[in-house]
C-alpha atoms as a PDB file:
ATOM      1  CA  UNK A   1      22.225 -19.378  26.137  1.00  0.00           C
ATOM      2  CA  UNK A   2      21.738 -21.302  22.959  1.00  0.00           C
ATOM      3  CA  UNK A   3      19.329 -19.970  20.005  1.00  0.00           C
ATOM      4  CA  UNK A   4      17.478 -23.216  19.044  1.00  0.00           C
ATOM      5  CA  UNK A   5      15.193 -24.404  16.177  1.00  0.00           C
ATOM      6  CA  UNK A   6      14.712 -24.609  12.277  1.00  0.00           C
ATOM      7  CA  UNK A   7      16.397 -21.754  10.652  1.00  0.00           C
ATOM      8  CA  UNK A   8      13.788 -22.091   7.751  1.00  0.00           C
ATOM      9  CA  UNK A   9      13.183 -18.281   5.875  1.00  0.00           C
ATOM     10  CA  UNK A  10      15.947 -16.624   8.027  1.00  0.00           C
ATOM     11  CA  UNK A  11      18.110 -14.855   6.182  1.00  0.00           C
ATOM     12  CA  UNK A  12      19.995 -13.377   8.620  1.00  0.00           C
ATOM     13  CA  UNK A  13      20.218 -13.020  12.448  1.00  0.00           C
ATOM     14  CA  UNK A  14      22.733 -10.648  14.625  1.00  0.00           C
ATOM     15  CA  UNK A  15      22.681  -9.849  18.396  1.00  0.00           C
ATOM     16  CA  UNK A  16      24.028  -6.605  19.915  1.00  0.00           C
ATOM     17  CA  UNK A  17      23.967  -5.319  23.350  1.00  0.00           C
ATOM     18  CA  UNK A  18      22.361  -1.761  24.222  1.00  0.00           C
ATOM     19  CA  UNK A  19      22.999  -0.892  27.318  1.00  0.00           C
ATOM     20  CA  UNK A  20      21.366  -3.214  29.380  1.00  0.00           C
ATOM     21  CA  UNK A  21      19.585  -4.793  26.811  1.00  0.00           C
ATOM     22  CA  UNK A  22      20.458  -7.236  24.356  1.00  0.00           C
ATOM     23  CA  UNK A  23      18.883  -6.725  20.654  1.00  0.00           C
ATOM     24  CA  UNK A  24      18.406  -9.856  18.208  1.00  0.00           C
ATOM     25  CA  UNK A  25      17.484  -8.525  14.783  1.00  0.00           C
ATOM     26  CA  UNK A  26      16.403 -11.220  12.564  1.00  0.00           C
ATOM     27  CA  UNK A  27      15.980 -10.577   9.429  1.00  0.00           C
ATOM     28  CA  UNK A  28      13.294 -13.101   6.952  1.00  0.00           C
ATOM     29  CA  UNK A  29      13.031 -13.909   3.376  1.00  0.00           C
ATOM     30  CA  UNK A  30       9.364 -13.565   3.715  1.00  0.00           C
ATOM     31  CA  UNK A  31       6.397 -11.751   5.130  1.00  0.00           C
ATOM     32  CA  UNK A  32       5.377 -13.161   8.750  1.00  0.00           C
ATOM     33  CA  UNK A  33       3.170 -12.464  11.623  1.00  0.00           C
ATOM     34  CA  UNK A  34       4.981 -12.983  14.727  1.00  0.00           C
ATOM     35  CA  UNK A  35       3.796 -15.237  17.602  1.00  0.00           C
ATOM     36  CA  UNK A  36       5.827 -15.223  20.568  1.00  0.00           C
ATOM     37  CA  UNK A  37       5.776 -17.321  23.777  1.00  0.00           C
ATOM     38  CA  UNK A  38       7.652 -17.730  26.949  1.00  0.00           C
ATOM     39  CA  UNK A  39       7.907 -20.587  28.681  1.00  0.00           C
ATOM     40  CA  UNK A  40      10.802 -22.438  31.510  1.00  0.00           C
ATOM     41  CA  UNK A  41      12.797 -19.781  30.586  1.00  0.00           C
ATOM     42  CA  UNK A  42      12.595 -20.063  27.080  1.00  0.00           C
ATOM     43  CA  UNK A  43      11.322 -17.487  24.655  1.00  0.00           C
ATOM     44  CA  UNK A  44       9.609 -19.147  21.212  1.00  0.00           C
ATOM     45  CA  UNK A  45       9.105 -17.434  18.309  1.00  0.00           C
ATOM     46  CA  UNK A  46       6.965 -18.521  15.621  1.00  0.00           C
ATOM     47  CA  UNK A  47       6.737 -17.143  12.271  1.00  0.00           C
ATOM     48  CA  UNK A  48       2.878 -17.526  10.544  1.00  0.00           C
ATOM     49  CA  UNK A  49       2.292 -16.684   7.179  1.00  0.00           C
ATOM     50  CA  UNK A  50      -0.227 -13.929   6.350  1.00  0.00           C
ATOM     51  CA  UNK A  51      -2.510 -16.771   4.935  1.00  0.00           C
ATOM     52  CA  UNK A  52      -2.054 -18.853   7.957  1.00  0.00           C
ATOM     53  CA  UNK A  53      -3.681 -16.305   9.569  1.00  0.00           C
ATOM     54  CA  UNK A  54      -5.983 -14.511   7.440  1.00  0.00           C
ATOM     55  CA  UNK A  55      -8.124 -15.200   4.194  1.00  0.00           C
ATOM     56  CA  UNK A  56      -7.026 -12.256   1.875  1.00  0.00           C
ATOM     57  CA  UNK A  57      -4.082  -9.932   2.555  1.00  0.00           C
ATOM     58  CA  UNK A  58      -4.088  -6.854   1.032  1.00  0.00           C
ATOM     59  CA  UNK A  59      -0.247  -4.468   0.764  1.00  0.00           C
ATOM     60  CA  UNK A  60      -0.917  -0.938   0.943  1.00  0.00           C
ATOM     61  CA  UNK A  61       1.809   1.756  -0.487  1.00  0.00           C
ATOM     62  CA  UNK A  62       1.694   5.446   0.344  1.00  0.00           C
ATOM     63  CA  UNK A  63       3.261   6.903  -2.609  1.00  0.00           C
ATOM     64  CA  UNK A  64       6.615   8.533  -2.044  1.00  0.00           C
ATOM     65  CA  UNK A  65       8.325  10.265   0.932  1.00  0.00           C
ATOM     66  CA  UNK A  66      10.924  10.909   2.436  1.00  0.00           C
ATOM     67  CA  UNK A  67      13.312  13.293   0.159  1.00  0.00           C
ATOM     68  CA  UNK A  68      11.441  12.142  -2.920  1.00  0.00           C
ATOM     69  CA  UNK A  69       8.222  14.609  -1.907  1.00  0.00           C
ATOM     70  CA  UNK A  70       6.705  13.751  -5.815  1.00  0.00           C
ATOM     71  CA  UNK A  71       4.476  16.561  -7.457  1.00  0.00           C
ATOM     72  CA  UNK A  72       5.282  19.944  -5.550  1.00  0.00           C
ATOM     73  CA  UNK A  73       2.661  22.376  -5.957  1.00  0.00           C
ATOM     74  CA  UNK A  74       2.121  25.640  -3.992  1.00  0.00           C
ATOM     75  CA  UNK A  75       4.453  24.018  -1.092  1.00  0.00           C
ATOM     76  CA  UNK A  76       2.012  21.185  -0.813  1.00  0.00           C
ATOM     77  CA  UNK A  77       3.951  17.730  -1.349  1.00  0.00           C
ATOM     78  CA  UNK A  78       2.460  14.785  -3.078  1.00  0.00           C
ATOM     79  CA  UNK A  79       4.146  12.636  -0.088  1.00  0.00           C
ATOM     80  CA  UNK A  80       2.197  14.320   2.610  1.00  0.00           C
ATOM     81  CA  UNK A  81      -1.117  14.057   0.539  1.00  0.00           C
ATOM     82  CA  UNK A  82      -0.669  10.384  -0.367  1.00  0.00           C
ATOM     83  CA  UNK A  83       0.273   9.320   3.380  1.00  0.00           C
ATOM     84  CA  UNK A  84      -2.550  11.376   4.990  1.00  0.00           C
ATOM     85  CA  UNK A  85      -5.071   9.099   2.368  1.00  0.00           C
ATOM     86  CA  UNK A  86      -3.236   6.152   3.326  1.00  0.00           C
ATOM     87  CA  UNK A  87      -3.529   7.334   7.170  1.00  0.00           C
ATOM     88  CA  UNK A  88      -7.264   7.909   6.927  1.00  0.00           C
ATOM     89  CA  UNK A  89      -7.299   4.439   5.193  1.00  0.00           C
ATOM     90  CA  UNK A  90      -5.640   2.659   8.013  1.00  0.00           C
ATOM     91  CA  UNK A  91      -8.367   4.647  10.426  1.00  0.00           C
ATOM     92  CA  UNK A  92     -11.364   2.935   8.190  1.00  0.00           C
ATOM     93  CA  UNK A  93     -10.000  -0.598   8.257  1.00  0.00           C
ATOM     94  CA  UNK A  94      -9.495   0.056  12.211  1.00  0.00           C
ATOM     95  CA  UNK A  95     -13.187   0.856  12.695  1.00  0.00           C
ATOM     96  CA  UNK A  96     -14.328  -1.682  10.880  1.00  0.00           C
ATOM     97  CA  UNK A  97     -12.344  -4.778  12.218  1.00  0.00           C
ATOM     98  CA  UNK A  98     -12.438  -8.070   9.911  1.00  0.00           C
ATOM     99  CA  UNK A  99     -10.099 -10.936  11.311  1.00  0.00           C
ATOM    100  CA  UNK A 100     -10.240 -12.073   7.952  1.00  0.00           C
ATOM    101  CA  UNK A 101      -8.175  -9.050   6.225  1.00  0.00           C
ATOM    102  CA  UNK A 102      -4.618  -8.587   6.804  1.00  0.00           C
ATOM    103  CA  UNK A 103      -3.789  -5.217   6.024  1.00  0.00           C
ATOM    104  CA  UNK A 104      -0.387  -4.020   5.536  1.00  0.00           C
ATOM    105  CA  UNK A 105       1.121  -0.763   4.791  1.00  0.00           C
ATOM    106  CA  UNK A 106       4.733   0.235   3.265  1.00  0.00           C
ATOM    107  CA  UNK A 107       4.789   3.410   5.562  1.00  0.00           C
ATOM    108  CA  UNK A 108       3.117   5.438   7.911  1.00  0.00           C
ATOM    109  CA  UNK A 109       5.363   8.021   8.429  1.00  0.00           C
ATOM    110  CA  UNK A 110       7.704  10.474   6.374  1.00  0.00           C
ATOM    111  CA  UNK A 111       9.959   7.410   5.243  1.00  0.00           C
ATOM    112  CA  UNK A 112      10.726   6.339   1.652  1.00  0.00           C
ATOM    113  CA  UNK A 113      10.714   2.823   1.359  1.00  0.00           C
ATOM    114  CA  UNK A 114      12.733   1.780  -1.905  1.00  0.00           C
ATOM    115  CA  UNK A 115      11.077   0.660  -4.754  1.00  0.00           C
ATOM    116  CA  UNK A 116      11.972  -3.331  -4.150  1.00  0.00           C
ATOM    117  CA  UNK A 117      10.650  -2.817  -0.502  1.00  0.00           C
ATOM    118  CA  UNK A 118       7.342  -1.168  -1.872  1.00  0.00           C
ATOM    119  CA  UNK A 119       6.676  -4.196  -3.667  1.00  0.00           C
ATOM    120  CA  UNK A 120       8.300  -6.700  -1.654  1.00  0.00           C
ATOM    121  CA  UNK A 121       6.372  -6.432   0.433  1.00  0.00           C
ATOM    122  CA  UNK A 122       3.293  -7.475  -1.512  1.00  0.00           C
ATOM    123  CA  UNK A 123       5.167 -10.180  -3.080  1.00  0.00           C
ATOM    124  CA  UNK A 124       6.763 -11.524   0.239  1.00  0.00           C
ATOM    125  CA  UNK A 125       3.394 -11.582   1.929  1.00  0.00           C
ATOM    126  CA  UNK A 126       1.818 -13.204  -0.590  1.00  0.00           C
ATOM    127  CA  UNK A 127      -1.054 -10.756  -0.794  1.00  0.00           C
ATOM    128  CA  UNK A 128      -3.985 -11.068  -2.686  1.00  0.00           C
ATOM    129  CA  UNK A 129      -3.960  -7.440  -4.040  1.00  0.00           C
ATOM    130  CA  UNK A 130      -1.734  -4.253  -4.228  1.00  0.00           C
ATOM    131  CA  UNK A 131      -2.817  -1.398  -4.327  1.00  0.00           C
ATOM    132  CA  UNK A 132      -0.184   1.904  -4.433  1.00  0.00           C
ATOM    133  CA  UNK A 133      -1.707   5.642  -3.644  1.00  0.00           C
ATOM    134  CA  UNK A 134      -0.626   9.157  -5.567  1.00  0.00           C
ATOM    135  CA  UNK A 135      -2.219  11.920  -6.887  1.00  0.00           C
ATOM    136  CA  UNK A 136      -1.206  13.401 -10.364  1.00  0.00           C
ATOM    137  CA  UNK A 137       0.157  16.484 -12.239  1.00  0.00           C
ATOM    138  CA  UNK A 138       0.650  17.868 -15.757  1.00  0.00           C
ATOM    139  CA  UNK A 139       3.969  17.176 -17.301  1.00  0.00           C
ATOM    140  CA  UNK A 140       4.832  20.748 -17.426  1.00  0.00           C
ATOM    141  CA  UNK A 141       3.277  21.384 -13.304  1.00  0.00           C
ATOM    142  CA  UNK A 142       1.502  24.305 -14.606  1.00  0.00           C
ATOM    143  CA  UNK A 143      -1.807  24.669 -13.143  1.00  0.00           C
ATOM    144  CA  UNK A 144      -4.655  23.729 -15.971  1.00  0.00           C
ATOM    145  CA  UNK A 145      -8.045  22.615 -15.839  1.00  0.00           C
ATOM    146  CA  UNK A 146      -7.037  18.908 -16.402  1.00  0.00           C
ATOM    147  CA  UNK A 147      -9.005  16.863 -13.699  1.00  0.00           C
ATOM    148  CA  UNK A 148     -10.013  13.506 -12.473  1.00  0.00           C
ATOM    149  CA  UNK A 149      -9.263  10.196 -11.318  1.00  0.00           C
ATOM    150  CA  UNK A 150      -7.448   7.351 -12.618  1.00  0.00           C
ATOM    151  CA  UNK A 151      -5.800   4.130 -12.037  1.00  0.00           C
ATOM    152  CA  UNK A 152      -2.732   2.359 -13.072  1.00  0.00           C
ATOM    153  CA  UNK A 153      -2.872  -1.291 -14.177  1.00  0.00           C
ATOM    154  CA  UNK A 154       0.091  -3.710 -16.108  1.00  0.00           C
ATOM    155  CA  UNK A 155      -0.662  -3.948 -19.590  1.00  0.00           C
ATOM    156  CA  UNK A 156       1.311  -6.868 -20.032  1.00  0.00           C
ATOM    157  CA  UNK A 157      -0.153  -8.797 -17.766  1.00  0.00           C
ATOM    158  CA  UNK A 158      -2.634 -11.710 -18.544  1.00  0.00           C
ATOM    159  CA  UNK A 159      -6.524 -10.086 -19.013  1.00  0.00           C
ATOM    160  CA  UNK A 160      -8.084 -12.175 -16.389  1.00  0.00           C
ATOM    161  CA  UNK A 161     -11.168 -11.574 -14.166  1.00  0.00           C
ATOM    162  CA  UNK A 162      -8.987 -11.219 -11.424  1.00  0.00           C
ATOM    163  CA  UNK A 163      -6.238  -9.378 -13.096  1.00  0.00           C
ATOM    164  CA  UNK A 164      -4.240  -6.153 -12.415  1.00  0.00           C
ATOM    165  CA  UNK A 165      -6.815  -4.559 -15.214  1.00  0.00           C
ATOM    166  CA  UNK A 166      -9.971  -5.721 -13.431  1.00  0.00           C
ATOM    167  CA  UNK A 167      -8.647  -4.633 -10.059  1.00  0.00           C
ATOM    168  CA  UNK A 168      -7.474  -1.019 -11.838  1.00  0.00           C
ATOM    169  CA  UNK A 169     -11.212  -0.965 -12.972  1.00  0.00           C
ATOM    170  CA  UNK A 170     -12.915  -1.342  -9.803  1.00  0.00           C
ATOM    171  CA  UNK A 171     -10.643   1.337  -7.852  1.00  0.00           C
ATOM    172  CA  UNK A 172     -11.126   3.793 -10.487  1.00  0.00           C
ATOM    173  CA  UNK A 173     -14.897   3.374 -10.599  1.00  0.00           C
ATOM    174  CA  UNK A 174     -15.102   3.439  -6.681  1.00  0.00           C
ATOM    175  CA  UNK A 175     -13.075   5.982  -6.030  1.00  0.00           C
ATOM    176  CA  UNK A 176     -14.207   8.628  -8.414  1.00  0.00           C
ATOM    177  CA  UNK A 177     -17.889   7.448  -7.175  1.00  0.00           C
ATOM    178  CA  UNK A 178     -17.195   8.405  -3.954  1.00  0.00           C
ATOM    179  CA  UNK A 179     -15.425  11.517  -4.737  1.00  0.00           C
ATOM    180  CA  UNK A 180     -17.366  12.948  -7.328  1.00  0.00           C
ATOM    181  CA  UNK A 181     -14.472  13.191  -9.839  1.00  0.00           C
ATOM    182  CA  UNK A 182     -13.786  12.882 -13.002  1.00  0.00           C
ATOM    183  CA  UNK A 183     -13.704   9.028 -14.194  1.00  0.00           C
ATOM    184  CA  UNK A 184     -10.758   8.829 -16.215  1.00  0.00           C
ATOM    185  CA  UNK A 185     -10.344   5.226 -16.509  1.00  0.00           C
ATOM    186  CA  UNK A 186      -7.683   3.089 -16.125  1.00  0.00           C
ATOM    187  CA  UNK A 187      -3.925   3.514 -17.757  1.00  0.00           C
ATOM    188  CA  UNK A 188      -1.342   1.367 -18.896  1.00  0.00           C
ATOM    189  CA  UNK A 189       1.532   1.611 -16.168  1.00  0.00           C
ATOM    190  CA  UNK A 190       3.747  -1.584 -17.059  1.00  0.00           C
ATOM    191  CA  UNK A 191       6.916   1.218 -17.275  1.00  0.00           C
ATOM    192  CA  UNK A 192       5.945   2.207 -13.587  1.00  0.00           C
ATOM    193  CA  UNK A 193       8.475  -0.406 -11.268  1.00  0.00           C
ATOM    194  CA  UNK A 194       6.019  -1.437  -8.614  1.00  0.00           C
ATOM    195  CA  UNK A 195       3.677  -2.126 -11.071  1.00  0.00           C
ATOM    196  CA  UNK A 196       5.851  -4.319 -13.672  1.00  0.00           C
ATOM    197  CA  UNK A 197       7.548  -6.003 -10.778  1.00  0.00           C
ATOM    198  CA  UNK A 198       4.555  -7.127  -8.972  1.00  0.00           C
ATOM    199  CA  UNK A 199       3.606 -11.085  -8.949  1.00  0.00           C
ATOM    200  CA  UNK A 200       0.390  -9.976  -7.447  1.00  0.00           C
ATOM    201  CA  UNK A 201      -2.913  -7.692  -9.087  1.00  0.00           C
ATOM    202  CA  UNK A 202      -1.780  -4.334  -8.408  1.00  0.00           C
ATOM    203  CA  UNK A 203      -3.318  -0.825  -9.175  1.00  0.00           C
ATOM    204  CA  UNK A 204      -1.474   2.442  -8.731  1.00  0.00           C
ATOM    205  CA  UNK A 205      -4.541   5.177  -7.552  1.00  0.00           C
ATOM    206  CA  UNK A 206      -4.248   9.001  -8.957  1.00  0.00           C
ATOM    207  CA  UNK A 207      -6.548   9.927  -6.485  1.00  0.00           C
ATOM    208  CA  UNK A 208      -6.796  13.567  -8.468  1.00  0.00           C
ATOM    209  CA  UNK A 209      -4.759  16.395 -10.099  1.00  0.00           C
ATOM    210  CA  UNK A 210      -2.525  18.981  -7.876  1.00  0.00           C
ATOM    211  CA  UNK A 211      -1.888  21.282 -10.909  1.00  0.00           C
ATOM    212  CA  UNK A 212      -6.008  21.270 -10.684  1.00  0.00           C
ATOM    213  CA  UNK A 213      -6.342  24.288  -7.803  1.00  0.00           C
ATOM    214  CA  UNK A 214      -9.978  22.927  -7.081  1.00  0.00           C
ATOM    215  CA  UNK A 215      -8.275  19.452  -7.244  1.00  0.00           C
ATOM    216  CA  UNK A 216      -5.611  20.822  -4.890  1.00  0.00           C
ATOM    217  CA  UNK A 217      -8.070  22.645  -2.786  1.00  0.00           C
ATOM    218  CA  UNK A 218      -9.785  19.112  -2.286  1.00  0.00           C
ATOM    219  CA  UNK A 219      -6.724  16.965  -1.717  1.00  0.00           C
ATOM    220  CA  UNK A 220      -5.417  19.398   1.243  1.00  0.00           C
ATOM    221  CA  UNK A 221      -8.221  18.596   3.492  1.00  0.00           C
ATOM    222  CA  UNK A 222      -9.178  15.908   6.154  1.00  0.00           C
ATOM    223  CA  UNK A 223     -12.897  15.583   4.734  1.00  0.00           C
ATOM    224  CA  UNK A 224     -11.416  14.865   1.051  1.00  0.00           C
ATOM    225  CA  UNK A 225      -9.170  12.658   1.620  1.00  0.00           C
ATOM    226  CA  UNK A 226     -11.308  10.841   4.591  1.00  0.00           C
ATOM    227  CA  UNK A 227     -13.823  10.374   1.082  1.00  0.00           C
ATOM    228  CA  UNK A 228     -10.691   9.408  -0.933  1.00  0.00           C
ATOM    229  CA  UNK A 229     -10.242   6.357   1.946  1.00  0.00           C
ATOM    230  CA  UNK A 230     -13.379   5.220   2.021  1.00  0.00           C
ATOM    231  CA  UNK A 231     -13.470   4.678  -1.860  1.00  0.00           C
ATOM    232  CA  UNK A 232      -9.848   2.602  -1.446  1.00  0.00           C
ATOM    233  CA  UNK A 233     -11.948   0.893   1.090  1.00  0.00           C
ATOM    234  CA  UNK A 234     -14.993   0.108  -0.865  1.00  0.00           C
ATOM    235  CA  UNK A 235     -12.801  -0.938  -3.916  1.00  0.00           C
ATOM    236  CA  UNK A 236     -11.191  -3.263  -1.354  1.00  0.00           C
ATOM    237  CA  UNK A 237     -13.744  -4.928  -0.369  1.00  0.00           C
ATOM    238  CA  UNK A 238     -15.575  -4.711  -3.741  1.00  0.00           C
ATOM    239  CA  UNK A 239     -12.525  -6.364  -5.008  1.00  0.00           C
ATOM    240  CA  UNK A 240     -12.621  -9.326  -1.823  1.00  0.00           C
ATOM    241  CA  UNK A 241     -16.161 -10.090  -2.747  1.00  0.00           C
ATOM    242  CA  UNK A 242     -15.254 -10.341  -6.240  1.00  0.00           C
ATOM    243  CA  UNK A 243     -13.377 -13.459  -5.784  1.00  0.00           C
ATOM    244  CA  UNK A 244      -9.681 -11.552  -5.431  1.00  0.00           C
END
């Protein structure tokens, strides 16, 4: 049976058979929303740009994972904290449905997307913001009373009022509002590669410290990081409304 139609933003497409089954992987140069139909035997697939479908688009990355766990304190992995935020985050966005939002995620399991993917991703789907969740540690991961919140932004970027720094500004301020932390403001990150590489605002989140043990206490449980969402969420939106 013939495969028909423009090949416009396909990179690459192979067919294998499994089984029974036969498996077409294509693979695109961009970010698309897939709309299939059948029809007369036919099955059409069309591939929609984010914007073609919503207003804003926003890429979120769950820091880390897979064999690269990130700050390792008292057996408790960065990885695990940063996708259970990211997991409550995805649970607030699902409650409160907006066809307007696109909202997509690097991972949602123990995976470790590379760095390229990570913000790829944003860049490929065009989104209007980035925004890229960890949680921090002292240099030495000795436990210490240094605490609080803060927020990567690019540096070298343009200053604009819809910038990387403005965006860094209102996720630092939300977040630590909602959490009660320690507002440490926002940090030059233009060394960090998601954050130098991405065409789009991006802010890189420290939600708080692990080598805090109140800090760590915090960050291990469902009710923190369910806070830790909702001020992601709010700066989201904040951020929407703002004109991002």
């Amino acid at each position: 049976h013939p495969i028909m139609g423009r090949s416009n933003n396909i990179d690459n497409l192979t067919f294998e058979s499994e089984k029974d089954r036969g498996v077409i992987e294509i693979t695109l140069d961009k970010a698309f929303e897939i709309q299939p139909t059948f029809a007369d035997g036919y099955l059409y697939i069309d591939f929609l740009a984010p914007h073609d479908i919503y207003d804003k688009a926003v890429v979120i990355d769950a820091g880390h994972g897979g064999r690269m766990p990130g700050a390792t304190i008292q057996n408790k992995c960065e990885k695990d904290i940063d996708l259970a935020i990211v997991q409550q985050l995805k649970q607030i966005f699902e409650e409160n449905p907006n066809d307007k939002i696109g909202v997509y995620y690097t991972r949602m399991d123990d995976s470790n997307p590379s760095f390229e993917q990570r913000v790829g991703l944003a860049n490929k789907a065009d989104a209007d913001i980035f925004i890229s969740v960890h949680n921090n540690a002292t240099v030495s991961g000795k436990m210490s009373s240094v605490n609080g919140t803060a927020v990567m932004y690019d540096e070298l970027k343009e200053e604009t009022p819809n910038g990387t720094k403005a965006l860094a500004q209102i996720c630092v301020d939300e977040v630590s509002g909602v959490l009660g932390s320690r507002n440490r403001g926002v940090i030059n990150g233009n060394e960090i590669y998601i954050i130098r590489n991405s065409e789009v605002p991006v802010a890189l989140i420290e939600v708080g410290f692990m080598t805090n043990q109140t800090e760590l206490n915090n960050l291990t449980s469902e009710e923190y990081q369910r806070k830790a969402a909702q001020g992601i969420y709010n700066a989201i939106m904040r951020a929407f409304n703002e004109g991002f």
